[in-house]
Protein backbone atom coordinates (compact mmCIF):
# COMPACT_ATOMS: atom_id res chain seq x y z
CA UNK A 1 0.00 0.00 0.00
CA UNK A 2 3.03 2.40 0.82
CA UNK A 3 4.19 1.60 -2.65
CA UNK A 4 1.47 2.85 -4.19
CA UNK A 5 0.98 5.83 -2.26
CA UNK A 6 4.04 6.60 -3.38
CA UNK A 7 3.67 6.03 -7.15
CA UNK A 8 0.29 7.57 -7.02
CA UNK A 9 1.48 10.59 -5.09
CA UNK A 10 4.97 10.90 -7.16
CA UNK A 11 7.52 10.22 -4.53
CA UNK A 12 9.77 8.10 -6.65
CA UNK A 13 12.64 9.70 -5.17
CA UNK A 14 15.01 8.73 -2.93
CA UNK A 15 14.40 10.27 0.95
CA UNK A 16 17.93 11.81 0.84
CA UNK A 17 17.22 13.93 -1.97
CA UNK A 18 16.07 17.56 -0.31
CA UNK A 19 15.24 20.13 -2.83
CA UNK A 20 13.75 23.01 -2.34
CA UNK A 21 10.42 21.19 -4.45
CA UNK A 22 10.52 18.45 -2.12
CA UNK A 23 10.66 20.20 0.79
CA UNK A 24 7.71 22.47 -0.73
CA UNK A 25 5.75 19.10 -1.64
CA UNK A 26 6.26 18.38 1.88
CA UNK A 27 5.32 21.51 3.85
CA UNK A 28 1.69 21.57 1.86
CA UNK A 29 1.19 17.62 1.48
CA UNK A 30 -2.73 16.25 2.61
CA UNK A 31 -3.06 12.89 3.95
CA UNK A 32 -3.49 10.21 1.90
CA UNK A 33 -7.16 10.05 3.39
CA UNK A 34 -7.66 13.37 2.17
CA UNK A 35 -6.43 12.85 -0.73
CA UNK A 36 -8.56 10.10 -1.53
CA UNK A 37 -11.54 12.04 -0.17
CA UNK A 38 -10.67 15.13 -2.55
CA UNK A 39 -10.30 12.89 -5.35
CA UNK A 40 -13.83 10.77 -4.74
CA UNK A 41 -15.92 14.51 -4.36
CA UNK A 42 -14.22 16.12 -6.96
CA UNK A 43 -14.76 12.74 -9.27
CA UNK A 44 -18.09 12.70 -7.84
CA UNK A 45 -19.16 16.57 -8.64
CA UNK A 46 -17.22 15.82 -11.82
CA UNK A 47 -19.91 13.26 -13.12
CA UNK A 48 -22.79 14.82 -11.44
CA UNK A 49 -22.04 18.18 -13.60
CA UNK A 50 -21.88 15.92 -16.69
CA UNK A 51 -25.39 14.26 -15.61
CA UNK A 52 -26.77 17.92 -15.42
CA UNK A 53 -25.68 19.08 -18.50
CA UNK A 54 -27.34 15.62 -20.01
CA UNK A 55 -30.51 16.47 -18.62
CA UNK A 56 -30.10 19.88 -19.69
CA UNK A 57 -29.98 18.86 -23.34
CA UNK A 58 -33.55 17.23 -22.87
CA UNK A 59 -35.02 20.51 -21.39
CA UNK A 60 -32.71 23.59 -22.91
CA UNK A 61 -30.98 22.74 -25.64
CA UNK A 62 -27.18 22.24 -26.80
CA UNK A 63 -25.19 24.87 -25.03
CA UNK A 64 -26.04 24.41 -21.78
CA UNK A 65 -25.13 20.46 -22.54
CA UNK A 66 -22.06 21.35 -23.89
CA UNK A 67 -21.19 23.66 -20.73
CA UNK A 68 -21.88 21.28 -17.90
CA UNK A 69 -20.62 18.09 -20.19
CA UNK A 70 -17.20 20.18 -20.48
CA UNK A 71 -17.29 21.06 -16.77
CA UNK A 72 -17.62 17.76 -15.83
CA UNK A 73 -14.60 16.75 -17.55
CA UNK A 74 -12.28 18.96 -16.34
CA UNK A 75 -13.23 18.91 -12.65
CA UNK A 76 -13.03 14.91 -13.38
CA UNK A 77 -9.95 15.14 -14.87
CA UNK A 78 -8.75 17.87 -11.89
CA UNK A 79 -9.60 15.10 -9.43
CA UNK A 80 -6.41 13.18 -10.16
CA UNK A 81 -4.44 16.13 -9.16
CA UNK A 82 -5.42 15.11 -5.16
CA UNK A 83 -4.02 12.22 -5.68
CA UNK A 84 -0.65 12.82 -7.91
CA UNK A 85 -0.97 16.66 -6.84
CA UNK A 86 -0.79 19.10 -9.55
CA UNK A 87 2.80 19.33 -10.55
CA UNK A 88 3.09 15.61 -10.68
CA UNK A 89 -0.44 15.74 -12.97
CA UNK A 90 0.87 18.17 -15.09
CA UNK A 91 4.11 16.47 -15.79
CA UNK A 92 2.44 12.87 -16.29
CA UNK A 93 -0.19 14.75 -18.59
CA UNK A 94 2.53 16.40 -20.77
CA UNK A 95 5.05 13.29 -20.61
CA UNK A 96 5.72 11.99 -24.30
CA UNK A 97 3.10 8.81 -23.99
CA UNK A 98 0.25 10.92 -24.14
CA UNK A 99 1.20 14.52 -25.08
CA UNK A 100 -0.58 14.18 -28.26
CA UNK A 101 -3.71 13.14 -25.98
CA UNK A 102 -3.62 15.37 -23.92
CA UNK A 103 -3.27 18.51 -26.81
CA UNK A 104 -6.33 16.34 -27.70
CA UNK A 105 -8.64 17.01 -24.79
CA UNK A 106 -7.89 20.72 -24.14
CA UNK A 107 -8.00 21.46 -27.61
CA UNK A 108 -11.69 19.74 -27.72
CA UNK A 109 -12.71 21.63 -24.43
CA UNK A 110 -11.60 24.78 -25.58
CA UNK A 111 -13.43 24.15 -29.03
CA UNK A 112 -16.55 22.84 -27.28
CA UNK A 113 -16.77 25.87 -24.95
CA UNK A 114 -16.43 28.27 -28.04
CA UNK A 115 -18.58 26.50 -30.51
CA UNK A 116 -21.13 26.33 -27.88
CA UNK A 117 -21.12 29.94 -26.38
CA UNK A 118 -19.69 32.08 -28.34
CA UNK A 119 -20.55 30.74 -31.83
CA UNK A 120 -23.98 28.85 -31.10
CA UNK A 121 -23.18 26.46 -33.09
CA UNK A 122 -24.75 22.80 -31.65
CA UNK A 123 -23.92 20.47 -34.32
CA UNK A 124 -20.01 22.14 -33.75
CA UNK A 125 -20.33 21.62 -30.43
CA UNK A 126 -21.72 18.17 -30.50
CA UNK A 127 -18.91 17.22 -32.99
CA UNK A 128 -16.56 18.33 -30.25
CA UNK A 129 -17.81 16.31 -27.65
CA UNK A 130 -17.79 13.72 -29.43
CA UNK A 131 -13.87 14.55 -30.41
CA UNK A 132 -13.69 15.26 -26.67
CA UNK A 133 -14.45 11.75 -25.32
CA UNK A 134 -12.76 10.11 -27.61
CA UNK A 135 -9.37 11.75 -26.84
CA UNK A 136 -10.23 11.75 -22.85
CA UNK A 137 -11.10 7.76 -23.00
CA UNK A 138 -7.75 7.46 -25.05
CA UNK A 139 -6.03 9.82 -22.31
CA UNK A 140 -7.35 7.89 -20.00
CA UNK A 141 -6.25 4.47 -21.67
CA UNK A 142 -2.51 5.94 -21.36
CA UNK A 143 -1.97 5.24 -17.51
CA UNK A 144 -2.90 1.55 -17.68
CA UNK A 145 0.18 -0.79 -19.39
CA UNK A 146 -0.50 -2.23 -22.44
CA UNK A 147 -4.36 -0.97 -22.69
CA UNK A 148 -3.85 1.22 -25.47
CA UNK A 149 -2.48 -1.48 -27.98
CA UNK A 150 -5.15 -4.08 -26.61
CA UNK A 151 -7.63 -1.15 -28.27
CA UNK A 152 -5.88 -1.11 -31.17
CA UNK A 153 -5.32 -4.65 -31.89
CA UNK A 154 -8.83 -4.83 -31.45
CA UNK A 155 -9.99 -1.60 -33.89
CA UNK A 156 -7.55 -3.54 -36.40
CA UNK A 157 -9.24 -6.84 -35.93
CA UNK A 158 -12.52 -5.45 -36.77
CA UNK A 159 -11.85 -2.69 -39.66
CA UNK A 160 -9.61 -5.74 -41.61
């Protein structure tokens, strides 16, 4: 369990090693409870947003969908950061495994939000949540080994 408090929370270093980061990352640590906690009510609020903005399409159209579907993603994907904690997130998100997916999901947030309040555009915006699960589930495929060439073994398999 210490083992993968420690992956999870990005001490991979060795304890002699005092930086002025570590000792930072040290001085404002939570508990791992906490952490957990933080991560389940932000994951929680995270899908409850989405839920809204999926009832919202029933009742008041695209935009507000496409608002609370984006919100809902990013506090989802913001949940993480209680348990890696944000510098950690940030340099897992940009490492060079899933860069590409990770350009991916902002770039479709940041399209959604603007196709969807500033252009009115629904079929744009539904285009771009569409493009915006699809790079977040293959984001999200990047931190377990081996699952994103299971997926495309499988696409293959099925196209050929």
């Amino acid at each position: 369990m210490d083992k993968l408090k420690k992956v999870l929370s990005g001490d991979d270093t060795p304890d002699e090693e005092s930086g002025i980061m570590s000792q930072l990352n040290d001085a404002s640590t939570l508990s791992w409870s906490t952490r957990v906690k933080g991560f389940i009510a932000c994951f929680i609020i995270g899908v409850l947003l989405t839920l809204l903005g999926s009832f919202a399409l029933f009742f008041n159209g695209m935009g507000i969908f496409a608002v609370f579907y984006t919100l809902g993603n990013i506090v989802s994907l913001l949940s993480t950061c209680f348990l890696m904690g944000p510098v950690n997130q940030l340099q897992k998100m940009f490492a060079a495994t899933r860069a590409i997916a990770t350009c991916l999901v902002l770039g479709a947030i940041i399209m959604t939000l603007l196709s969807a309040l500033m252009w009115h555009k629904a079929g744009l915006a539904l285009l771009f949540i569409i493009i915006q699960s699809l790079s977040m589930t293959w984001y999200s495929l990047s931190y377990i080994p081996y699952a994103r060439d299971a997926v495309r073994k499988t696409v293959m398999s099925c196209v050929t």
